[in-house]
Protein backbone atom coordinates (compact mmCIF):
# COMPACT_ATOMS: atom_id res chain seq x y z
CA UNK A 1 114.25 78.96 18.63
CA UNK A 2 112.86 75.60 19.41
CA UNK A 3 110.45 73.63 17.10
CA UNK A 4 107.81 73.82 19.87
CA UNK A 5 107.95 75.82 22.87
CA UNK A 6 109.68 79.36 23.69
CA UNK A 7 112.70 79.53 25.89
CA UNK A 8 114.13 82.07 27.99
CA UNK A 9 116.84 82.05 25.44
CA UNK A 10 114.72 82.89 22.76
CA UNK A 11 113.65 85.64 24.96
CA UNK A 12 117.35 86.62 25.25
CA UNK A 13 118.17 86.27 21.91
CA UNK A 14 114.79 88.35 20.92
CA UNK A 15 116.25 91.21 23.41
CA UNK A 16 119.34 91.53 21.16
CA UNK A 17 117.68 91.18 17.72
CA UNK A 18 115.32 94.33 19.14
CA UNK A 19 117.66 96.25 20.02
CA UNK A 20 117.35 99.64 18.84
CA UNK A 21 114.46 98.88 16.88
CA UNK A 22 111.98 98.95 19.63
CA UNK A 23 112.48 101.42 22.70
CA UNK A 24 113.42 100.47 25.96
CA UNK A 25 110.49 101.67 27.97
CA UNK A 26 111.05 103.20 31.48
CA UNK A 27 110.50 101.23 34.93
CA UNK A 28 107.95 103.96 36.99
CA UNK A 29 107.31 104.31 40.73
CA UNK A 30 104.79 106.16 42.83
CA UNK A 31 104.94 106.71 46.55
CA UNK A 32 101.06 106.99 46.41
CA UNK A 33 101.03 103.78 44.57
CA UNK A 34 103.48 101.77 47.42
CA UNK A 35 101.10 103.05 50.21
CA UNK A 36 97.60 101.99 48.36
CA UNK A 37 99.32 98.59 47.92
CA UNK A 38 101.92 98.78 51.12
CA UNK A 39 104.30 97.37 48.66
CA UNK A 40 107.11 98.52 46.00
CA UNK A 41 105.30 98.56 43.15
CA UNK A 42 107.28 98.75 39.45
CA UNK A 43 105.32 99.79 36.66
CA UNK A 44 106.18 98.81 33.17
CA UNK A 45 104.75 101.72 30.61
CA UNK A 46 104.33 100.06 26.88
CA UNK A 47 102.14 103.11 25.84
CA UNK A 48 105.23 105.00 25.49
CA UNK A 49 106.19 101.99 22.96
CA UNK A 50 106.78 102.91 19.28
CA UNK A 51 103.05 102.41 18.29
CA UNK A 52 101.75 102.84 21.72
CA UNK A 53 102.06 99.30 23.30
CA UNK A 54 104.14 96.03 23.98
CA UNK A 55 103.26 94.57 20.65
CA UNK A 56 105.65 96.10 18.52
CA UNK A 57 107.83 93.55 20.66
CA UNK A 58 106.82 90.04 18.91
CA UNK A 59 105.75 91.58 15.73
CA UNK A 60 109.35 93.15 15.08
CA UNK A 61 110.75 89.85 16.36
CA UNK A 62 108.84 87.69 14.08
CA UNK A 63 109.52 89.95 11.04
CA UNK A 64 113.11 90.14 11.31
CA UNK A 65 113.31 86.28 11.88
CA UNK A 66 110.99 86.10 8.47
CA UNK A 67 113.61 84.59 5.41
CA UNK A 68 114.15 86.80 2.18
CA UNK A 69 112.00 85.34 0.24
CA UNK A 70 109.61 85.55 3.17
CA UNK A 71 109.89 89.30 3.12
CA UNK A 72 109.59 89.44 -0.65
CA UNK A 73 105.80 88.39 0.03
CA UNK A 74 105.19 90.36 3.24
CA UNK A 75 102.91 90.14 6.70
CA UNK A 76 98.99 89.68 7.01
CA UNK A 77 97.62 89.25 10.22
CA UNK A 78 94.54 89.47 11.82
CA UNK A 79 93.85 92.11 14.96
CA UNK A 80 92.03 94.77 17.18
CA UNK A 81 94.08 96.95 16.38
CA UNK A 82 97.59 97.02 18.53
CA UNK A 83 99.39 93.57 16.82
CA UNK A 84 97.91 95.15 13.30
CA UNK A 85 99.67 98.66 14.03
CA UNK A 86 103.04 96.53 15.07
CA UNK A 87 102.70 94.29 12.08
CA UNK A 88 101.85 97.43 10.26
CA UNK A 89 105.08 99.22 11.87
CA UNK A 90 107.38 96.00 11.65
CA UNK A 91 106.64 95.83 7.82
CA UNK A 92 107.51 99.08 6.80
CA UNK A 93 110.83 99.46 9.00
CA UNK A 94 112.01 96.45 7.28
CA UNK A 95 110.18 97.86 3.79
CA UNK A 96 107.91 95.13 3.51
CA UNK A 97 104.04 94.81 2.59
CA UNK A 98 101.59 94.51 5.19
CA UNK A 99 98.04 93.47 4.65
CA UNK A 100 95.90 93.49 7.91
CA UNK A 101 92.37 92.39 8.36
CA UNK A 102 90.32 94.29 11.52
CA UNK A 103 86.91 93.81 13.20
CA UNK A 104 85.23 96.63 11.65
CA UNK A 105 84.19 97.85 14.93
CA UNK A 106 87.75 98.27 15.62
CA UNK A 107 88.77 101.53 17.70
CA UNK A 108 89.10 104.57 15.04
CA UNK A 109 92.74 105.69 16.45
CA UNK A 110 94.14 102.30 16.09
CA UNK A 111 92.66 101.58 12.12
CA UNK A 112 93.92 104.90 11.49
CA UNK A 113 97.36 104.66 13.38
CA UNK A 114 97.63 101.19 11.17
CA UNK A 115 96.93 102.83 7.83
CA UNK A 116 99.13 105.78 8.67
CA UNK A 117 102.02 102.79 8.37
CA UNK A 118 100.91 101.69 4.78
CA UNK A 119 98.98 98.93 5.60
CA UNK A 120 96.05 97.44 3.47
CA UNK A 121 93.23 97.44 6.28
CA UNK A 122 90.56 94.34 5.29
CA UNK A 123 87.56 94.68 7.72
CA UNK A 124 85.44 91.96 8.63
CA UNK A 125 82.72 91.25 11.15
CA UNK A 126 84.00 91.00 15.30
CA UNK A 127 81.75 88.10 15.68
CA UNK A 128 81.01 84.77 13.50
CA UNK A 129 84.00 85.09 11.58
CA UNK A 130 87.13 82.47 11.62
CA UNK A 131 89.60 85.25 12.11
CA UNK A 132 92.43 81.93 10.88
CA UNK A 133 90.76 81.05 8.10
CA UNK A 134 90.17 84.62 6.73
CA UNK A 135 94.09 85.18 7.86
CA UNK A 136 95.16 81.88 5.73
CA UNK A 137 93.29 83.42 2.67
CA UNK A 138 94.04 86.53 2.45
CA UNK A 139 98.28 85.41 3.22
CA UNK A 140 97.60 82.78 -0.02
CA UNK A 141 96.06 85.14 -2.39
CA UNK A 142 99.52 87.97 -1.63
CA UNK A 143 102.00 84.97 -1.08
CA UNK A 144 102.33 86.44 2.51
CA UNK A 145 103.69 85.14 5.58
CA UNK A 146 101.30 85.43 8.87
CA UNK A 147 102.08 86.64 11.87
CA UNK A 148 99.61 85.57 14.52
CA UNK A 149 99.10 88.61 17.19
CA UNK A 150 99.77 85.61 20.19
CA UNK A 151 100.32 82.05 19.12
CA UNK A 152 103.28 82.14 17.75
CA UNK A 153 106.95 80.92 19.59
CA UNK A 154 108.64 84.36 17.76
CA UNK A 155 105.37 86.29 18.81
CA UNK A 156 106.40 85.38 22.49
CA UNK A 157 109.60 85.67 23.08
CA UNK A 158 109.43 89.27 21.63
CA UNK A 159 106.68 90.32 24.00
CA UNK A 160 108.59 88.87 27.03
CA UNK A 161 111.36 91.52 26.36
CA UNK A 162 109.24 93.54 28.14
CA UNK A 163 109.33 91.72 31.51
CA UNK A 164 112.98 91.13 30.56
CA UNK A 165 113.89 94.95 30.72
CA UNK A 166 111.41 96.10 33.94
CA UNK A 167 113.50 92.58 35.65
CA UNK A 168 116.53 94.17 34.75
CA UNK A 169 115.78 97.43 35.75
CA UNK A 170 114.46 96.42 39.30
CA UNK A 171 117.66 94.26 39.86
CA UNK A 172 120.01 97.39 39.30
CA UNK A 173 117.88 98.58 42.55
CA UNK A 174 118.31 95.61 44.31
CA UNK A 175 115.07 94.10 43.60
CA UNK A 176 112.90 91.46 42.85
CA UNK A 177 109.02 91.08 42.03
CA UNK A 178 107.03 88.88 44.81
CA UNK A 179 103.92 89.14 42.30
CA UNK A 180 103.72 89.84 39.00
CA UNK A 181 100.64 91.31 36.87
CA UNK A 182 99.96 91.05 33.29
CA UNK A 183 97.20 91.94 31.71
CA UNK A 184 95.98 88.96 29.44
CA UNK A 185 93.86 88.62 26.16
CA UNK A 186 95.56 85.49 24.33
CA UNK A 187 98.03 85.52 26.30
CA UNK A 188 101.48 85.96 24.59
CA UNK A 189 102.69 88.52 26.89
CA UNK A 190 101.94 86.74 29.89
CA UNK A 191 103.29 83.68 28.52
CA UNK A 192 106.40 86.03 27.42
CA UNK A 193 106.43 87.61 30.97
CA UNK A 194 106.58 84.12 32.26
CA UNK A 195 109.47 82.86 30.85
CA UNK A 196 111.47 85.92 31.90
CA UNK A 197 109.95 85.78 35.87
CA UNK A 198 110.85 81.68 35.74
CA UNK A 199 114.26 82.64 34.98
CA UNK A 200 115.03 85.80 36.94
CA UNK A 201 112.53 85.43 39.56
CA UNK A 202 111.59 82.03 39.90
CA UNK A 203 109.22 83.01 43.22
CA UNK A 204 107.46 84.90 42.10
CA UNK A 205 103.53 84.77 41.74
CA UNK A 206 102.56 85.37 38.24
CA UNK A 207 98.78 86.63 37.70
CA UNK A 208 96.95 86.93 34.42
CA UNK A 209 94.35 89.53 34.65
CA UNK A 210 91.71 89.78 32.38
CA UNK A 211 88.19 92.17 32.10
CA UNK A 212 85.07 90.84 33.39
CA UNK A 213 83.34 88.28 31.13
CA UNK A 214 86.05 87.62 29.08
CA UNK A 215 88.12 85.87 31.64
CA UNK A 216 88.82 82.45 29.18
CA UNK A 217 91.87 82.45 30.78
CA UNK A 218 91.08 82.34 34.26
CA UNK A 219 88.75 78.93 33.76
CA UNK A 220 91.01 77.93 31.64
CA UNK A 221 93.26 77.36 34.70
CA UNK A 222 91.07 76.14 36.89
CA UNK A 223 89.63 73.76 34.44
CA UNK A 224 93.21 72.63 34.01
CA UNK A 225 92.09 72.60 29.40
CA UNK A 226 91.16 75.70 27.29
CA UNK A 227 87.88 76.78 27.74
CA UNK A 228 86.49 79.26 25.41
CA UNK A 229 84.28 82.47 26.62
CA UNK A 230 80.84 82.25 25.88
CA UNK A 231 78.37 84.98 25.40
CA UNK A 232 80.16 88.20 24.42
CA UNK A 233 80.68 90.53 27.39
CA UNK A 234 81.75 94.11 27.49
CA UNK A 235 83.63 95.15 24.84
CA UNK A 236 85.43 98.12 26.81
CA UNK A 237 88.53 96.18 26.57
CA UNK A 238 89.05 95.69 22.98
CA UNK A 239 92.39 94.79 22.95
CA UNK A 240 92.00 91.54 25.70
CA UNK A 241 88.60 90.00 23.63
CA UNK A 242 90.13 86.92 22.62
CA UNK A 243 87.75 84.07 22.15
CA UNK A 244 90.27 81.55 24.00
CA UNK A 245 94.28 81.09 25.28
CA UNK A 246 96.08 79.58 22.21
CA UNK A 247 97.49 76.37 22.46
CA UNK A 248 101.19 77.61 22.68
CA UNK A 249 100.58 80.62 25.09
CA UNK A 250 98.11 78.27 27.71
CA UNK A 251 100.77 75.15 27.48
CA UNK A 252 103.41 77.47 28.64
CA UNK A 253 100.90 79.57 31.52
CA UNK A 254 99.11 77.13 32.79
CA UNK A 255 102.08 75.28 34.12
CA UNK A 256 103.61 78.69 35.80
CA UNK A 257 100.86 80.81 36.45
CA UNK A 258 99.64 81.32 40.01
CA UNK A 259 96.00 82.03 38.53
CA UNK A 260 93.86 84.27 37.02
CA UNK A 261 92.50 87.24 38.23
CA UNK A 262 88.93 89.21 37.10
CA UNK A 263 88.46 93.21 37.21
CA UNK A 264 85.41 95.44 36.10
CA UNK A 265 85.15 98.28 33.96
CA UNK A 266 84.59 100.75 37.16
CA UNK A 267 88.18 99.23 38.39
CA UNK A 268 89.45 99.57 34.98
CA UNK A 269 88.45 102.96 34.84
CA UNK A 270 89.92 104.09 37.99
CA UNK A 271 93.41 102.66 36.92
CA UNK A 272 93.05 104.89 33.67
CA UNK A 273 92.53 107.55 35.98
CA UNK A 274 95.30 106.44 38.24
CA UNK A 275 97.75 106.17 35.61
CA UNK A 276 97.03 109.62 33.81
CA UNK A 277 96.91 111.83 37.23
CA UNK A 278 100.11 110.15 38.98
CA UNK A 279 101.88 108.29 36.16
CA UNK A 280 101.55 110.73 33.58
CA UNK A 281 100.79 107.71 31.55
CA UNK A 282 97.62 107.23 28.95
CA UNK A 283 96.48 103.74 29.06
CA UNK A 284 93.61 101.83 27.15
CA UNK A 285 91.59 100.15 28.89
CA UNK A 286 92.74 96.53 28.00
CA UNK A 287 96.14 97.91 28.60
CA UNK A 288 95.38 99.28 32.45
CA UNK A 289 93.68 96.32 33.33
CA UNK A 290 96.79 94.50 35.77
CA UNK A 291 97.83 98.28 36.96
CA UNK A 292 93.62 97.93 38.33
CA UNK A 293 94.13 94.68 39.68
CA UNK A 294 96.69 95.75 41.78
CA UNK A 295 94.94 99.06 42.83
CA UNK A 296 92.22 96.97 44.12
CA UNK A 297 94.35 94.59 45.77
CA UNK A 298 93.34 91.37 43.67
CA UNK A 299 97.26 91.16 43.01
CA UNK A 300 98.84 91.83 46.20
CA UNK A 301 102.52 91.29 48.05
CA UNK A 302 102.00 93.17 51.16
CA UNK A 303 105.77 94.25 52.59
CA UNK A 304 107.32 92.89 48.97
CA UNK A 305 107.81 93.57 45.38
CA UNK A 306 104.83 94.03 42.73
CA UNK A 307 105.52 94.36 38.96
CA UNK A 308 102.63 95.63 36.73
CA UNK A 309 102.62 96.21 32.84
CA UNK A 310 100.74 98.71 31.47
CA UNK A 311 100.33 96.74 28.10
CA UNK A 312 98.97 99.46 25.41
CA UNK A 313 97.64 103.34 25.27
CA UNK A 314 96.05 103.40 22.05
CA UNK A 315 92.52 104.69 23.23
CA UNK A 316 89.94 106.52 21.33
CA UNK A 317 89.30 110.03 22.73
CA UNK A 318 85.55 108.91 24.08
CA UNK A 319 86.16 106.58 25.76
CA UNK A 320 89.31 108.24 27.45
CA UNK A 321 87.07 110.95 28.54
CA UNK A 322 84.75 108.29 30.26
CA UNK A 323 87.94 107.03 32.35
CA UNK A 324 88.48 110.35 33.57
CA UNK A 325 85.10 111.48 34.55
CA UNK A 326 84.18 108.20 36.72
């Protein structure tokens, strides 16, 4: 692992130090899919993950590059919900402690799916709070080593396993993405996701989607510097509501990415529909958000290749319901 950026290797090397720790997900079709696109589309399905979505990924990664003594001390991060499950998950394969602070509005299913893991659970408030800073204290007062859920080289080169594997998978057919979604909150598993595509399919074009009014990435690259959402918007897509890129995740997207791309709830909850009637998949809706960019043809590859990941399916029941009544 370099000192600054990730590498393909890393994500190579990550691949082999997961191995058998973390599932290798399946690569889904749809011939209803290919004709609402008129493409080959290639869906990645993380909610069928251990813990439900791709972050299990860089959290085991990270953990089982932590030293002894590291371990002796254990994890604390700060999260949503789907990094604190992983980190929650990582720590007790590997029979550490895990100490994991949550907005306190956090979705029920994914506090309790964290807790069910043996995780201390410290809430705070979503908004006003220096989700670092509390991080830093809380790893100083347990002597704990922190795993961020995105910044972090270990933290990407884990997530881009996933790419890795639906690249690998497509090339045993004989093919290769000509656009590539990702849905995008901080941005480790589309910086992850790059690396792989850069190396296996350089042409491709490499989108990061993200939910309306929380699209920090999106001006971010058109700004050509990190910009930082304002105003809160929507907060239907818990997982993606990252106040801005980090600075390892946007130094490694902004140089690859073809751009960012915006969807609304109404398309988000169409692709949660999508994905439960024809993929047999259950999807969040942070986690369906590229699979709705490419149902509305915001990521497109007419005549080519389109990969998608579905990034997480830890949803609470309500809101699931709403997806499937719109």
């Amino acid at each position: 692992m370099t000192d600054t950026l990730p590498t393909f290797e890393d994500v190579r090397a990550a691949a082999a130090r997961l191995a058998g720790r973390v599932l290798h997900t399946p690569m889904l079709r749809h011939p209803l899919l290919d004709e609402i696109t008129g493409a080959t589309v290639l869906v990645k399905p993380e909610p069928l993950q251990r813990t439900g979505s791709f972050k299990l990924r860089g959290a085991t990664n990270a953990a089982l590059l932590m030293s002894r003594q590291e371990r002796h001390g254990g994890i604390v991060t700060h999260s949503s919900g789907n990094h604190g499950q992983a980190c929650a998950a990582a720590a007790h394969m590997l029979g550490m402690r895990a100490t994991i602070a949550m907005p306190s509005d956090a979705a029920a299913i994914k506090v309790a799916a964290t807790r069910r893991w043996g995780a201390e659970i410290v809430p705070f408030e979503r908004h006003g709070v220096d989700r670092d800073a509390l991080a830093s204290v809380l790893a100083a007062e347990r002597g704990a080593t922190i795993i961020p859920p995105y910044d972090h080289p270990h933290v990407v080169a884990g997530q881009g396993t996933a790419a890795l594997e639906l690249l690998e998978d497509a090339a045993a057919l004989g093919l290769v993405p000509d656009a590539f979604a990702v849905c995008t909150g901080g941005g480790g598993l589309t910086a992850g996701s790059v690396l792989s595509l850069e190396a296996l399919a350089p042409k491709a074009a490499v989108w990061a989607v993200e939910p309306e009014g929380w699209d920090d990435t999106r001006r971010s690259l058109d700004a050509g510097h990190i910009v930082a959402n304002g105003a809160p918007g929507s907060g239907l897509c818990d997982s993606l509501l990252s106040k801005q890129p980090g600075a390892l995740t946007f130094a490694i997207n902004h140089r690859h990415l073809a751009g960012g791309v915006v969807v609304t709830e109404a398309e988000v909850f169409r692709a949660m529909r999508f994905a439960f009637d024809h993929l047999k998949v259950v999807a969040e809706p942070g986690g369906a958000v590229a699979l709705a960019a490419v149902l509305a043809g915001k990521v497109a590859a007419r005549g080519g290749v389109i990969g998608v990941l579905i990034s997480g399916g830890n949803v609470d029941p309500a809101v699931f319901a709403r997806a499937l009544a719109a």
